[in-house]
Protein backbone atom coordinates (compact mmCIF):
# COMPACT_ATOMS: atom_id res chain seq x y z
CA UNK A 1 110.36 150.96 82.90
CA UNK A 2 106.71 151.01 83.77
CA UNK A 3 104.34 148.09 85.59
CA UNK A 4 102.66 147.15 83.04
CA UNK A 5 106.17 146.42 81.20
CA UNK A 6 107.40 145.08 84.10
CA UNK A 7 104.68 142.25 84.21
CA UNK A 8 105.23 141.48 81.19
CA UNK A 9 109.00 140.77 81.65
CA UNK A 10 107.73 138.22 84.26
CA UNK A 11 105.67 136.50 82.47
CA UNK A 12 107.65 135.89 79.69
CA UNK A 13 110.08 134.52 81.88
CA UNK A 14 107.95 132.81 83.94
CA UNK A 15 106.08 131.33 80.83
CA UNK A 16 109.28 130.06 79.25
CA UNK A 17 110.51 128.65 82.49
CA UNK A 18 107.23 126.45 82.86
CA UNK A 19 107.46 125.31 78.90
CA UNK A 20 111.27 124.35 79.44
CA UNK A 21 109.41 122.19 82.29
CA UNK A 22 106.80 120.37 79.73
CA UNK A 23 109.30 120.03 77.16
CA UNK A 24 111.57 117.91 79.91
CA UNK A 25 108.53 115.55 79.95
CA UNK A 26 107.94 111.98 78.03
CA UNK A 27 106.50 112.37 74.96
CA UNK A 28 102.57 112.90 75.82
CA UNK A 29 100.07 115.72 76.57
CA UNK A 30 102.53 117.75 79.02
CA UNK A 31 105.13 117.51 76.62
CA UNK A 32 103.04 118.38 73.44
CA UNK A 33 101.32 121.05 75.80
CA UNK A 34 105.15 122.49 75.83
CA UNK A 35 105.46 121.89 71.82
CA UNK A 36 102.66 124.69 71.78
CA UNK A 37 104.01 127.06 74.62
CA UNK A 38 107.29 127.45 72.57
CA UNK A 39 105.34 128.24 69.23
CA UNK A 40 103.56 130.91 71.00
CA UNK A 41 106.97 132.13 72.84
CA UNK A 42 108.05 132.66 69.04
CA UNK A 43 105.23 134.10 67.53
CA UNK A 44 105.81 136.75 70.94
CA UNK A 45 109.53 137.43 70.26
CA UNK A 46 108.71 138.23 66.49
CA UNK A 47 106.44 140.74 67.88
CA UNK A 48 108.07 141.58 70.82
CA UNK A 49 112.12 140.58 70.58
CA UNK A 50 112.64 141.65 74.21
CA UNK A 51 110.23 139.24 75.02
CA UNK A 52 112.02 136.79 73.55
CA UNK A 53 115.25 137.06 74.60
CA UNK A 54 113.71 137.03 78.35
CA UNK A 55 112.22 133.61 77.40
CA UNK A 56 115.55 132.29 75.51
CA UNK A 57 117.36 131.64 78.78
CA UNK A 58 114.63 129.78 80.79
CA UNK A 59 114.41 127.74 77.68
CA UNK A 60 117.93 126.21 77.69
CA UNK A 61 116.80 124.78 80.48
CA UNK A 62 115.20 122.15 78.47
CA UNK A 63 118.33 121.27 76.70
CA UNK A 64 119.76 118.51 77.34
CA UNK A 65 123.36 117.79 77.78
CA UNK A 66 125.83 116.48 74.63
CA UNK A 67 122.43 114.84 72.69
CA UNK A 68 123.03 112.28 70.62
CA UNK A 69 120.76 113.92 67.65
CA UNK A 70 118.65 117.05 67.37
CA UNK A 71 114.97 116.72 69.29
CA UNK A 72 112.22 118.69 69.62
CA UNK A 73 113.94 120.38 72.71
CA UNK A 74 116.53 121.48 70.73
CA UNK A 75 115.08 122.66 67.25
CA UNK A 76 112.71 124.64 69.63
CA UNK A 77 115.28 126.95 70.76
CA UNK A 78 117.29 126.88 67.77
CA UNK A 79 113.78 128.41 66.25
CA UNK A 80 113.29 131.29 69.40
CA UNK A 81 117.25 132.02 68.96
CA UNK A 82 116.79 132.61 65.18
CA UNK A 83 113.93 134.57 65.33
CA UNK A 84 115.53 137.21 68.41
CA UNK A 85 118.51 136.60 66.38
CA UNK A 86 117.01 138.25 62.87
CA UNK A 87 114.95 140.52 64.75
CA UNK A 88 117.86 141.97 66.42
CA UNK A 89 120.12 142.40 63.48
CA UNK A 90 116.96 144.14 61.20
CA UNK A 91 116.62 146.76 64.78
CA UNK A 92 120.49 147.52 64.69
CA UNK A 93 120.46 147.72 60.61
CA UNK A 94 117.78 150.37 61.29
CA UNK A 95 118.40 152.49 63.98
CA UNK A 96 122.53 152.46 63.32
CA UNK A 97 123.18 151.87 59.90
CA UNK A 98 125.87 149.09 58.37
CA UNK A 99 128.58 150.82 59.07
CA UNK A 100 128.03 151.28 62.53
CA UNK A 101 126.99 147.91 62.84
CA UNK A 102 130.21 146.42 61.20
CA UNK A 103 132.53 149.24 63.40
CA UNK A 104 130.88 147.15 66.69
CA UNK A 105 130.89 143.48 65.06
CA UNK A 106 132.50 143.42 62.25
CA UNK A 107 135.70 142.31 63.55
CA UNK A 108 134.23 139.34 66.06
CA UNK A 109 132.41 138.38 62.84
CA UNK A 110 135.07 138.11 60.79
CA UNK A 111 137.93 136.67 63.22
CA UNK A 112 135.00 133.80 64.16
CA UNK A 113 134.45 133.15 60.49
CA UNK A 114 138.14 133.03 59.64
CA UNK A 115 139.29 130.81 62.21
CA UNK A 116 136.21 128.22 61.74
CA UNK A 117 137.17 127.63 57.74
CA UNK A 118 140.46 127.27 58.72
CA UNK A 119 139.73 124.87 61.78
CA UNK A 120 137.33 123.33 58.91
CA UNK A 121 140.35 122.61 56.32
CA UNK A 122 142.59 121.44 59.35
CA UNK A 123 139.96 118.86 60.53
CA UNK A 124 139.63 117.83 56.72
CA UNK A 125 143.17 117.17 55.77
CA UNK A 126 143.17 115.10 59.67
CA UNK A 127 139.93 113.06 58.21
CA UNK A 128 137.95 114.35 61.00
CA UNK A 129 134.15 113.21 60.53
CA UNK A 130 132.40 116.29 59.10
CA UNK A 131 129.31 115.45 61.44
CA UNK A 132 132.04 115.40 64.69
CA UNK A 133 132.93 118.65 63.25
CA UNK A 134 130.09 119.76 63.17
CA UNK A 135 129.09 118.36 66.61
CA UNK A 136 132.39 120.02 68.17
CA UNK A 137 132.15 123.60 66.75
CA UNK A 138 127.85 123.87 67.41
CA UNK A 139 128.13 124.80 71.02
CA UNK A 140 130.68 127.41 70.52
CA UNK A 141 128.01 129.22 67.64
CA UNK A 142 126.32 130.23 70.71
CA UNK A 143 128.50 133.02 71.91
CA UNK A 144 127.11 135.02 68.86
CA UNK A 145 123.77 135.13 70.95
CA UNK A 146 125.68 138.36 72.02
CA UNK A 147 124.50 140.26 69.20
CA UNK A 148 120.71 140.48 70.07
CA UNK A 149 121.73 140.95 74.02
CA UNK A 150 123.38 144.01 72.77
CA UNK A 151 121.04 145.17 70.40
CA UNK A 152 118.15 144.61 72.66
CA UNK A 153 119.71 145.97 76.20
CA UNK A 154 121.56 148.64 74.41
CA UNK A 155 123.11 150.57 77.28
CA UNK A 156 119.98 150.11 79.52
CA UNK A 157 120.46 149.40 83.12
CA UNK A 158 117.06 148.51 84.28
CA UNK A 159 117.00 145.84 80.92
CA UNK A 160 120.54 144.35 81.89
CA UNK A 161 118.83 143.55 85.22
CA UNK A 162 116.12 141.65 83.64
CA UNK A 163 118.61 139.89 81.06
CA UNK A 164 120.22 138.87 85.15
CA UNK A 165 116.76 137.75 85.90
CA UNK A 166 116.31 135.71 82.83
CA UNK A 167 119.91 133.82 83.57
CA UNK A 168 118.89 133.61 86.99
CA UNK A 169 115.72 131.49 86.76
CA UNK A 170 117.99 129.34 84.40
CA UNK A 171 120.22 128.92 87.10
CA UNK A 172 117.50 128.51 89.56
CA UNK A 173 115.43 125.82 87.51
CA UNK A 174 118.99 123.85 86.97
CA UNK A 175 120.08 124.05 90.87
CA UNK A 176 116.30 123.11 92.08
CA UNK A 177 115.95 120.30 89.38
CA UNK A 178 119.22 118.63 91.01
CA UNK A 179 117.69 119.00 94.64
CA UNK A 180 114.65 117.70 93.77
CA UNK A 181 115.70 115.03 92.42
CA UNK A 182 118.62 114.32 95.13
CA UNK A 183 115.71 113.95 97.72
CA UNK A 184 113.04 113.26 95.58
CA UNK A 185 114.66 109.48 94.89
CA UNK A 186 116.61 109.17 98.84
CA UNK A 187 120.16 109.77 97.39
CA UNK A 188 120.73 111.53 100.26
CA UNK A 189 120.36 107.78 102.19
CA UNK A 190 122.95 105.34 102.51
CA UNK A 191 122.47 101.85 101.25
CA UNK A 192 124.85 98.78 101.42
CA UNK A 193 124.82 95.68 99.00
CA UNK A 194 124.21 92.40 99.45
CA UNK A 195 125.28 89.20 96.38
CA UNK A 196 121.73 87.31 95.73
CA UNK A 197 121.80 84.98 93.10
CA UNK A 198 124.89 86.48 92.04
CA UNK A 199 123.67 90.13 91.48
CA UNK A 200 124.15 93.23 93.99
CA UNK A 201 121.00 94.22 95.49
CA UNK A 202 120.68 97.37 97.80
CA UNK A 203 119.45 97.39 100.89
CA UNK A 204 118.40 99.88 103.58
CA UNK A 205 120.69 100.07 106.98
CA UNK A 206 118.30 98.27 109.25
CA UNK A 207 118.00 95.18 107.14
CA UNK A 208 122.45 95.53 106.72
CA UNK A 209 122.57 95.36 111.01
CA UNK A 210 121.41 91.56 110.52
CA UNK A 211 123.46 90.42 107.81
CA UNK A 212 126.96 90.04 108.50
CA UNK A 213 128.23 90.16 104.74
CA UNK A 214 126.58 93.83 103.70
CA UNK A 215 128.65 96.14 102.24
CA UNK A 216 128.45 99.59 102.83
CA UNK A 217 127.70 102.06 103.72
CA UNK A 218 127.54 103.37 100.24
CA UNK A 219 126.07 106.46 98.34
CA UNK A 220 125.30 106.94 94.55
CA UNK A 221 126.62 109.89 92.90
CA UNK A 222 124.08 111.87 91.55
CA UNK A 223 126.88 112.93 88.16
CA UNK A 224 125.97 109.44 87.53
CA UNK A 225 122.59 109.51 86.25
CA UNK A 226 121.91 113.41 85.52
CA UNK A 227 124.41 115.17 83.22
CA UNK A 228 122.86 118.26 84.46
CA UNK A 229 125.06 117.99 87.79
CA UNK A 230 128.46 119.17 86.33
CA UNK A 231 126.80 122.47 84.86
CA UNK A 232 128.70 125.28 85.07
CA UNK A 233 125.57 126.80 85.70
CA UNK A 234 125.67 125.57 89.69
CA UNK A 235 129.25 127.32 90.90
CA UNK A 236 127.89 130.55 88.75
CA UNK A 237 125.08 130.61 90.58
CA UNK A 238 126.30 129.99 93.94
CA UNK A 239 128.98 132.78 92.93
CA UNK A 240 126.66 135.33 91.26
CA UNK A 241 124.02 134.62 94.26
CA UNK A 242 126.88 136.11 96.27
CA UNK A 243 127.62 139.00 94.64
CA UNK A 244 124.44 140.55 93.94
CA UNK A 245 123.37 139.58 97.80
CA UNK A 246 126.19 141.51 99.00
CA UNK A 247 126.04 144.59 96.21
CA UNK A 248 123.01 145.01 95.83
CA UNK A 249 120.76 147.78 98.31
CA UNK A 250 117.41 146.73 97.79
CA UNK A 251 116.64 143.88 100.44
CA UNK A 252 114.67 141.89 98.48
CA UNK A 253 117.34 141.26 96.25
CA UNK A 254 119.57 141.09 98.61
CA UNK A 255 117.20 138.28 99.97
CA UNK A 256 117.04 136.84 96.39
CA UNK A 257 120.53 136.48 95.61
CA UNK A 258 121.36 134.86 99.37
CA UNK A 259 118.44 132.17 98.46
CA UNK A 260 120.03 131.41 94.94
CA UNK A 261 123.94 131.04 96.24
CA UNK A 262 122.65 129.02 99.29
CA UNK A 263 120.49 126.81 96.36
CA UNK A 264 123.51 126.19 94.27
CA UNK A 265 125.86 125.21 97.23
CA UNK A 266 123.21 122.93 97.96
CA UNK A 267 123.52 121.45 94.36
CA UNK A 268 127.27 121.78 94.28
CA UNK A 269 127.70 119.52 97.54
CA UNK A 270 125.11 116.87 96.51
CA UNK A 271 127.44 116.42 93.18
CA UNK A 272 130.61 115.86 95.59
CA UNK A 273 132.07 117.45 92.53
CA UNK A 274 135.80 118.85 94.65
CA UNK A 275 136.65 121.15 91.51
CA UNK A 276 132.88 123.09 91.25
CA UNK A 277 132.91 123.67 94.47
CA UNK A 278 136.66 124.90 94.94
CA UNK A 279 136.23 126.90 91.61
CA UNK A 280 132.64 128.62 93.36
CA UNK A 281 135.02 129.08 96.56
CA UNK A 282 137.94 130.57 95.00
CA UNK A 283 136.14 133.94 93.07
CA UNK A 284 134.18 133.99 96.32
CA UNK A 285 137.12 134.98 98.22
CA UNK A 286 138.68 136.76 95.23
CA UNK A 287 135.65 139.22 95.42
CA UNK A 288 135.39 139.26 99.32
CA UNK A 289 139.00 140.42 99.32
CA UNK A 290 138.29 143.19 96.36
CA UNK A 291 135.36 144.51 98.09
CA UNK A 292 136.60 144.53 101.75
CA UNK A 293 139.33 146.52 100.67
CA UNK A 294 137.68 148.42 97.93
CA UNK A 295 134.10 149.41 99.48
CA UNK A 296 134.65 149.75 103.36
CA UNK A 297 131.15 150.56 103.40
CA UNK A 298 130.34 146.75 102.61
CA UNK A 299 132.26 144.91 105.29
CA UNK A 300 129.73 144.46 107.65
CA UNK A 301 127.10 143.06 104.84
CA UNK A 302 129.99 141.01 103.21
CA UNK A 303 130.98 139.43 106.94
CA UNK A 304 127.70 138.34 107.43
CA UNK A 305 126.53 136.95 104.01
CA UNK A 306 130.16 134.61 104.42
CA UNK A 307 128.46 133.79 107.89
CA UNK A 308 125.31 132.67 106.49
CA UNK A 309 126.87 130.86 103.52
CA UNK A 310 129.39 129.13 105.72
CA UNK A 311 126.97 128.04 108.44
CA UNK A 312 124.41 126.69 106.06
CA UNK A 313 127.11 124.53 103.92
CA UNK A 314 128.61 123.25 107.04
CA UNK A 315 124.84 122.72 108.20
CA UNK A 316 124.01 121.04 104.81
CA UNK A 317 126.73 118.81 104.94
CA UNK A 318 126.25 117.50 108.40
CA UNK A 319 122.50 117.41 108.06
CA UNK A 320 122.57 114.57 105.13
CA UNK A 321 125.51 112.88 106.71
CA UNK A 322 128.03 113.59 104.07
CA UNK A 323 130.80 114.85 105.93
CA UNK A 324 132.50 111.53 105.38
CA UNK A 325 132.20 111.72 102.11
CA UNK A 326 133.06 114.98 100.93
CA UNK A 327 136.13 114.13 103.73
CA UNK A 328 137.14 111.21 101.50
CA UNK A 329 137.11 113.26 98.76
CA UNK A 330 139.24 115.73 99.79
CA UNK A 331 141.54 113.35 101.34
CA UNK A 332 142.10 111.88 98.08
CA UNK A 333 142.89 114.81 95.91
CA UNK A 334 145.42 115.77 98.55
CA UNK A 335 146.92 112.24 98.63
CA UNK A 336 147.09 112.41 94.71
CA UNK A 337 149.10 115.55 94.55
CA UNK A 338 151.48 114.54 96.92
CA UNK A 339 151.73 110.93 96.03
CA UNK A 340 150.78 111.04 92.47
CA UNK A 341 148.08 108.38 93.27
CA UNK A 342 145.39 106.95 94.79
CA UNK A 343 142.71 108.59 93.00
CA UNK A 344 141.61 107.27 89.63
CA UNK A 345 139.87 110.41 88.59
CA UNK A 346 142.93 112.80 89.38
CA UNK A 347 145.08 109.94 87.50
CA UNK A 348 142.59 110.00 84.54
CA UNK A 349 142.41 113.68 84.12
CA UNK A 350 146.74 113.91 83.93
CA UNK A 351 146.65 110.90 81.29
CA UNK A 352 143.80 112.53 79.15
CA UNK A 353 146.07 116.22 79.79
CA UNK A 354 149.27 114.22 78.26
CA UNK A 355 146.87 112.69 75.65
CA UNK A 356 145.98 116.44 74.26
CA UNK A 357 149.75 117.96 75.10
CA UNK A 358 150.81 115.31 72.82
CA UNK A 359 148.82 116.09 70.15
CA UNK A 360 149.24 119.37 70.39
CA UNK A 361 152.85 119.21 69.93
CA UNK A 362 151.80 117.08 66.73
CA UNK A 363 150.15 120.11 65.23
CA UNK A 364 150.81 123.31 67.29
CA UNK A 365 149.88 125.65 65.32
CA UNK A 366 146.56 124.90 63.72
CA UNK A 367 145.49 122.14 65.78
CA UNK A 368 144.00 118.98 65.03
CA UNK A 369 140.63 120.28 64.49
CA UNK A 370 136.90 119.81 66.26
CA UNK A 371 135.73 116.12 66.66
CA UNK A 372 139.45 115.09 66.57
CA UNK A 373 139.08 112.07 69.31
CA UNK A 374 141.37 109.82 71.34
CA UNK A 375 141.30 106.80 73.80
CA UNK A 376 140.62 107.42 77.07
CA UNK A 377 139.99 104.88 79.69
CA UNK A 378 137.02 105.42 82.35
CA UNK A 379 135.98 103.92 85.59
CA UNK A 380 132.30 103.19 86.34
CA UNK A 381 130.74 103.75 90.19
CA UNK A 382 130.54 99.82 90.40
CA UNK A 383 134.63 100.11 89.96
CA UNK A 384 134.59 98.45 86.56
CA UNK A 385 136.83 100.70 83.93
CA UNK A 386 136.65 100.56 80.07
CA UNK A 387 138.04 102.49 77.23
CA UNK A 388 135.88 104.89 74.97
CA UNK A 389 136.86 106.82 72.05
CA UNK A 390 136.08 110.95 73.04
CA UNK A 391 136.32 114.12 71.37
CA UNK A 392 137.11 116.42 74.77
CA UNK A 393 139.58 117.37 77.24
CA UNK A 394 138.72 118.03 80.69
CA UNK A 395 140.40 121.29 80.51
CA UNK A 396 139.74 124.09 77.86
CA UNK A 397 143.26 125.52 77.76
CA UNK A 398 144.53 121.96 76.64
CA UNK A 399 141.46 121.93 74.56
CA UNK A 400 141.67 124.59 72.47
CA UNK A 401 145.85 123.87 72.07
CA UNK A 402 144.69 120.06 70.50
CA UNK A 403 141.38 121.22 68.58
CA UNK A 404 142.80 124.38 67.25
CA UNK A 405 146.64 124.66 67.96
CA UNK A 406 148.44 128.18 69.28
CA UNK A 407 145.82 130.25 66.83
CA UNK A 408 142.75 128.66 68.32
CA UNK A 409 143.84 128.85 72.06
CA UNK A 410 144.80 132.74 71.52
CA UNK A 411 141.64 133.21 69.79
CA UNK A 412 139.52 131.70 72.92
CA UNK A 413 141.92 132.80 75.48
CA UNK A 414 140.68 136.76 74.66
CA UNK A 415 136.44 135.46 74.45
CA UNK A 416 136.92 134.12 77.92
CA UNK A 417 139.50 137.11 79.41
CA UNK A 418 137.99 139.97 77.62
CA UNK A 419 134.95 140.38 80.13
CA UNK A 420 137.26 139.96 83.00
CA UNK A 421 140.02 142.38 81.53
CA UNK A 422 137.34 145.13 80.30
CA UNK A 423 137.75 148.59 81.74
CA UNK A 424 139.86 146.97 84.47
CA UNK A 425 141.35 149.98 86.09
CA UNK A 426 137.61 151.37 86.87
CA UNK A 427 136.93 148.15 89.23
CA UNK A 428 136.22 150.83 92.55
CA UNK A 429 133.75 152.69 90.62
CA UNK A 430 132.25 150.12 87.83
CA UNK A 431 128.62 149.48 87.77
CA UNK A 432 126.85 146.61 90.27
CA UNK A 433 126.32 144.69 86.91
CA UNK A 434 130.23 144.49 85.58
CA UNK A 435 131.10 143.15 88.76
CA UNK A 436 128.54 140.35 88.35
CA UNK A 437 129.90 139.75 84.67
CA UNK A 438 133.62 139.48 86.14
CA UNK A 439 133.07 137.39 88.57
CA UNK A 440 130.94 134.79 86.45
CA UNK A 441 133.30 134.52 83.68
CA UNK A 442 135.92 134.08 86.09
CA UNK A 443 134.05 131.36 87.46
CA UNK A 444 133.38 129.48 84.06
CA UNK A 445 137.21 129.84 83.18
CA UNK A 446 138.16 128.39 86.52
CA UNK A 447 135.77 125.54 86.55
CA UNK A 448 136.58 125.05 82.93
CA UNK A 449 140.16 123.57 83.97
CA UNK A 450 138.39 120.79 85.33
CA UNK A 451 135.38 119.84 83.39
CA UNK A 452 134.77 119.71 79.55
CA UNK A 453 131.93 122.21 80.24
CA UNK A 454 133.08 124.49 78.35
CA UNK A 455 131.57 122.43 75.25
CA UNK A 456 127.90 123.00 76.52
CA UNK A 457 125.61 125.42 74.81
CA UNK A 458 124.76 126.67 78.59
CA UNK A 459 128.59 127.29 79.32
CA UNK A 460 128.27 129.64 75.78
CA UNK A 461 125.03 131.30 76.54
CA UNK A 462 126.76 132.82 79.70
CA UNK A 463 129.51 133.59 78.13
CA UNK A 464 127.25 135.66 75.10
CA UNK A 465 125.29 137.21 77.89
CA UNK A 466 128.26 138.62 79.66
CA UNK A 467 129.69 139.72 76.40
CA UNK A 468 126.50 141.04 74.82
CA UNK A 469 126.22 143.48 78.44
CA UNK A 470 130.29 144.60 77.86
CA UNK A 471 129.25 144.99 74.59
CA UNK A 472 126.10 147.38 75.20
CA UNK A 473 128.35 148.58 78.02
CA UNK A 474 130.77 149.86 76.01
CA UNK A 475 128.22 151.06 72.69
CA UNK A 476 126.57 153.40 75.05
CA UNK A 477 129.53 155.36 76.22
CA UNK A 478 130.38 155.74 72.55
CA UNK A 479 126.87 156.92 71.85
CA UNK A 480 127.32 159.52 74.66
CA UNK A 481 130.36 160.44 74.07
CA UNK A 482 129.74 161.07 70.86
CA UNK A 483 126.14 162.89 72.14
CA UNK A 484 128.36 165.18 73.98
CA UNK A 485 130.79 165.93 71.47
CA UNK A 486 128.15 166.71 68.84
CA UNK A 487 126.00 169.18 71.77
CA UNK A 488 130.02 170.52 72.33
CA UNK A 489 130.66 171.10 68.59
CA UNK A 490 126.76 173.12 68.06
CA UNK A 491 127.46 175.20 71.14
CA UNK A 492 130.53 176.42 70.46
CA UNK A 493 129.50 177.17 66.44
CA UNK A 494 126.65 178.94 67.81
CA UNK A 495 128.37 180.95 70.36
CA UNK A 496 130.36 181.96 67.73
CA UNK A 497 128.03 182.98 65.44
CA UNK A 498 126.31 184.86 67.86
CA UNK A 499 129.17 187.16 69.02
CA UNK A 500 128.34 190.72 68.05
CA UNK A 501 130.95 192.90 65.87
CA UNK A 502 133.52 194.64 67.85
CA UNK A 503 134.19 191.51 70.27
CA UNK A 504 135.94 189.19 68.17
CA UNK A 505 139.17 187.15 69.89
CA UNK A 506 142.68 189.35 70.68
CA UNK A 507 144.36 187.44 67.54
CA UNK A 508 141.36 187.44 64.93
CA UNK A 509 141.80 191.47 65.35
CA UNK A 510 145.16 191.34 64.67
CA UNK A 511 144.67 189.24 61.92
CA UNK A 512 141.78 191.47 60.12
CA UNK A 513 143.83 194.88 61.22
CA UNK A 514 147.37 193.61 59.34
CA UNK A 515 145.44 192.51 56.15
């Protein structure tokens, strides 16, 4: 790939990453500003479709979580995604034909198709909403953004790094934004409360040390007012971040990927969110343990990246002075699974996992369908709980066994193990960039037992991206295998063809003499 290509790559994803920015905005001139960056970012990918699919992923940044109606943020990249989408499709059409086009994705096609009509007649005949449907099944649409990954990487290696860079700067823009904003507004301060006039009003912890009936010291939890904070985007990053700092030989991006993890673990322990930051931990040492034993070349690089992650979260956490918290955190998941109580949020999550067991036994083999909701009762940071009708489980196995019975959970049991599983006895000599695809899917489907992330468009974009590079992964060995057999096939006739009279094989003598 040349400069001048390579600049361009950057500034389509730096120009989509700044837009996503505008377009986060009140309405005004910096968010109509954005309004016209994302016209232009279309009007590039129906020129240029790599372009575009380089931009699509800074974009989602602008998204925002579970809206309740489609903005301008949204029908935005719903535009960008249909126009990469169409010009994808039109460069596979030509360059493979139909048939080799339905050989690759015919059957995804088809098995997606099938099981949504029949998740569709389910959720009719349970009087499921059609817009809850509707709501429910959207997100999930977005795995088929693997079709224009594919058709635009196709088997490249220098391209699937820039589709990494793309997801990275998503990852980086979501990590940074939850900083910012952490120490932007003094979250990382403790306050304690005070009853004036009968409300609570905060106060700072010199004005507490003269009045005896402060409470405190208390901290607001930053999952409380940005919905952004529970992306699965933040242990993927601090995961990915990892991995490429520790595989990868060119310093800077060795640099790069260090910067990103230490970023995310940054935004994971500001969320005091125990299961992102036990999911992040756990395919850490899943992959530390793979490539100590399986690249002995690596220990030294691996030892010290684990040094310089562990030293700055234990840093981090000491530094902002929530050790006690995250302490108290821990303390109570522990005391919940030994006690069975103590923690309302543990106690929630096994009530809302007997809720969807239950209703899977109802209807266990088709489900109930998407936007099939229940009662569940919830517990505000002020301590005050109510009870809110939900469409979502907290865990996608359960999930997928209430929305879409043992069908539907087999179905998206293979979409989430298939990029772990693929070529798995190659893992010593796979690529840099398979590695990175195991190890964030295995991080979404971990984090996913925890957190109804799995029903975010950003939990599905990662999920088409890593299937859209096994996908192009496994198209261009075909290709070349098929390359070699053809260049196999014309040798050999020519050879053939080319052998003079008198030297013909042992047993086509034989042949010619008896006759």
């Amino acid at each position: 790939m040349s400069s001048n290509d390579c600049m361009k790559n950057s500034m389509a994803i730096a120009a989509a990453a700044c837009i996503s920015i505008l377009l986060m905005q009140d309405p005004g001139v910096l968010f109509y500003t954005g309004i016209v960056g994302v016209s232009l970012l279309v009007l590039t990918a129906i020129i240029s479709p790599w372009l575009g699919l380089l931009a699509l992923f800074p974009l989602a940044f602008a998204l925002r979580p579970a809206p309740p109606s489609v903005g301008a943020q949204e029908i935005s990249f719903a535009a960008l995604l249909a126009v990469i989408f169409i010009a994808a499709l039109i460069k596979l059409l030509r360059t493979c034909g139909i048939r080799s086009v339905l050989r690759l994705f015919g059957i995804p096609l088809l098995i997606g198709a099938g099981i949504l009509s029949i998740n569709l007649a389910v959720a009719m005949h349970n009087h499921v909403p059609m817009l809850d449907w509707i709501r429910g099944v959207i997100p999930f649409l977005f795995i088929y953004a693997l079709i224009p990954v594919c058709a635009l990487v196709s088997g490249d290696e220098s391209k699937i790094r820039w589709v990494g860079a793309s997801v990275g700067t998503l990852i980086f823009l979501t990590a940074g934004y939850i900083v910012f904003y952490y120490f932007y507004h003094d979250m990382w301060q403790p306050y304690w409360l005070i009853l004036t006039n009968g409300e609570e009003v905060k106060i700072s912890q010199e004005a507490a040390l003269n009045n005896v009936n402060a409470m405190g010291p208390m901290r607001d939890r930053i999952t409380m007012l940005l919905a952004q904070a529970t992306d699965a985007l933040l242990p993927v990053g601090m995961v990915v971040g990892f991995v490429v700092s520790t595989l990868a030989r060119d310093r800077r991006i060795t640099i790069v990927g260090a910067l990103v993890a230490m970023l995310c673990m940054a935004a994971v322990l500001i969320t005091f969110t125990r299961s992102m930051l036990i999911s992040a931990l756990l395919v850490m040492l899943l992959f530390s343990l793979y490539a100590f034993f399986a690249h002995k070349n690596l220990r030294v690089k691996l030892s010290a990246n684990l040094a310089t992650q562990g030293v700055f979260g234990v840093a981090f956490i000491f530094s902002t002075g929530m050790d006690q918290v995250w302490l108290g955190r821990l303390s109570l998941l522990s005391g919940a699974a030994w006690k069975r109580k103590g923690d309302f949020n543990v106690m929630s999550r096994l009530e809302e996992y007997k809720i969807a067991w239950e209703m899977f036994l109802s209807h266990p083999v088709l489900g109930n369908g998407m936007g099939i909701k229940h009662g569940m009762r919830w517990e505000t940071s002020e301590g005050v709980s109510f009870t809110e009708m939900v469409a979502y489980i907290h865990n996608w196995p359960l999930y997928m066994l209430m929305v879409g019975g043992l069908l539907g959970f087999l179905v998206y049991s293979l979409v989430i193990a298939g990029p772990v599983l693929y070529r798995l006895t190659s893992l010593r000599s796979e690529s840099a960039h398979l590695t990175v695809v195991r190890a964030a899917v295995m991080t979404l489907a971990v984090y996913g037992l925890f957190f109804a992330v799995f029903r975010l468009i950003s939990f599905n974009l990662l999920l088409a991206a890593a299937w859209g590079v096994v996908f192009a992964h496994k198209w261009s060995r075909e290709n070349r295998a098929s390359s070699a057999h053809a260049v196999h096939s014309h040798t050999a006739s020519t050879q053939t063809k080319e052998k003079p009279v008198g030297h013909e094989p042992a047993d086509q003598k034989n042949v010619e003499l008896s006759v």
